[in-house]
Protein backbone atom coordinates (compact mmCIF):
# COMPACT_ATOMS: atom_id res chain seq x y z
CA UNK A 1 93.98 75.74 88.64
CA UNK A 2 96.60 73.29 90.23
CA UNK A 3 94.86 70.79 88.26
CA UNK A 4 95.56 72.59 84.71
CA UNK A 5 99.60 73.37 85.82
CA UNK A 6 99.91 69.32 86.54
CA UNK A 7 97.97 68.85 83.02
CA UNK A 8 100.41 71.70 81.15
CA UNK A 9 103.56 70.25 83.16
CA UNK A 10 102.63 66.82 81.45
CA UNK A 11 102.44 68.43 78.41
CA UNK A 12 105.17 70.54 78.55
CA UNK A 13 107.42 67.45 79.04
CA UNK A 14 106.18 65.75 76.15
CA UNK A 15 106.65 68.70 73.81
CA UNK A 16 110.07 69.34 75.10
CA UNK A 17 111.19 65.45 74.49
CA UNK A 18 109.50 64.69 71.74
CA UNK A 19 110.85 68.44 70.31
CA UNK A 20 114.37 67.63 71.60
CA UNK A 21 114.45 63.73 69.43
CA UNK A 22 112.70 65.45 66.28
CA UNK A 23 111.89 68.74 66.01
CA UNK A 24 109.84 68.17 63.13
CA UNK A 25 106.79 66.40 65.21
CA UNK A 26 105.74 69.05 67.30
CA UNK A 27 106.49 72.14 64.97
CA UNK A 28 105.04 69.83 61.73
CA UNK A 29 103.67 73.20 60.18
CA UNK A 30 107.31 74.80 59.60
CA UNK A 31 110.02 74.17 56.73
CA UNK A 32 113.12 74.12 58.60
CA UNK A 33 112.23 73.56 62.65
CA UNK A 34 115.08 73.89 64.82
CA UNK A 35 115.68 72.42 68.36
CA UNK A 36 116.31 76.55 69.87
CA UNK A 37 112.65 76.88 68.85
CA UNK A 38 111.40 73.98 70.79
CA UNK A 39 113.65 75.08 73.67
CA UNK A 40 112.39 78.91 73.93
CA UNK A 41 108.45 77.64 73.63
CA UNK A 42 109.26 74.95 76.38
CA UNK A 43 110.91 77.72 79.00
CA UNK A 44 107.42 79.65 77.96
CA UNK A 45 105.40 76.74 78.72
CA UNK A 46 106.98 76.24 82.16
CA UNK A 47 106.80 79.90 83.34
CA UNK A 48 103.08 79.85 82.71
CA UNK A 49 102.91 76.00 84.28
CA UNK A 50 104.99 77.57 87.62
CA UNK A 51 102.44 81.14 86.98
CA UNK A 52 99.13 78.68 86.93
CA UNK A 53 100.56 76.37 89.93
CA UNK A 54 101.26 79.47 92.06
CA UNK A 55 97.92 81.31 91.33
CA UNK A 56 96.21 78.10 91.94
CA UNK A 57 97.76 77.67 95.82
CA UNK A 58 97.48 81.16 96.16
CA UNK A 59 93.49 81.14 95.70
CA UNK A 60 93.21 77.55 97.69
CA UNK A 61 94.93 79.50 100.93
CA UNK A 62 92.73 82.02 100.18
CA UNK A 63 89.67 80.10 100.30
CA UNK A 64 90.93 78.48 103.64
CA UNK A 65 91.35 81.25 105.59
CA UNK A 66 88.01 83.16 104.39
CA UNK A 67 90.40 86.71 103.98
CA UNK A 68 88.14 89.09 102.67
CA UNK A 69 88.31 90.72 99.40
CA UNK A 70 88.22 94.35 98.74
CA UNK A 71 84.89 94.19 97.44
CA UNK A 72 83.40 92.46 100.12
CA UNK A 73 85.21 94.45 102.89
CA UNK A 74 83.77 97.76 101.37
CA UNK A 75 79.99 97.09 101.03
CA UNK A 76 77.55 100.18 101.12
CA UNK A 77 74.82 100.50 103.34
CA UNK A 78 71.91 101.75 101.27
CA UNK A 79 70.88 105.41 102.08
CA UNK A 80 66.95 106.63 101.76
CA UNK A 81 66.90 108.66 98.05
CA UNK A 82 64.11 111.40 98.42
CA UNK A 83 61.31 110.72 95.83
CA UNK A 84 60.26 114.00 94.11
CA UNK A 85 55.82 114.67 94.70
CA UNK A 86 54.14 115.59 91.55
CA UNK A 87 53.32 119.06 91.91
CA UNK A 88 49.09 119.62 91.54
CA UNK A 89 47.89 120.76 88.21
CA UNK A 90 45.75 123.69 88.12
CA UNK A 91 42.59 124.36 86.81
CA UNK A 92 41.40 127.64 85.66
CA UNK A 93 38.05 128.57 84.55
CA UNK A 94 36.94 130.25 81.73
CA UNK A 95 34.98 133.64 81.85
């Protein structure tokens, strides 16, 4: 995950310049782009960059000190379910 917030960062950055020089390259699919456009999608781009960098630490630590999840701290011993006999068929005979 650290890998894909360096990877976003990157192209965050680019976005953000080449958005800030001319708006019209990265937003190429609107009429009138504007340079407050490119500014609000960058600030998005960075909170989910800083969001992916600090989930992906988070889970590294977590792998290196082995903590235990809540599923595997709560595992269920198995318990003996009774099996139900078939009860005997009887036969009657005719008279």
């Amino acid at each position: 995950m650290v890998n894909y917030a360096f990877d976003l960062a990157i192209w965050t950055v680019l976005f953000f310049i080449t958005g800030m020089y001319k708006p019209q390259w990265p937003l190429f699919f609107m009429k009138k782009p504007d340079r407050f456009l490119i500014l609000i999608i960058s600030t998005i781009l960075v909170m989910i960059t800083f969001t992916l960098y600090g989930e992906g630490n988070r889970r590294a630590k977590q792998e290196l000190t082995k903590q235990p999840t809540i599923t595997q701290a709560t595992e269920i011993a198995p318990v003996p379910v009774p099996v139900p006999a078939p009860t005997p068929v009887q036969t009657t005979k005719p008279h």
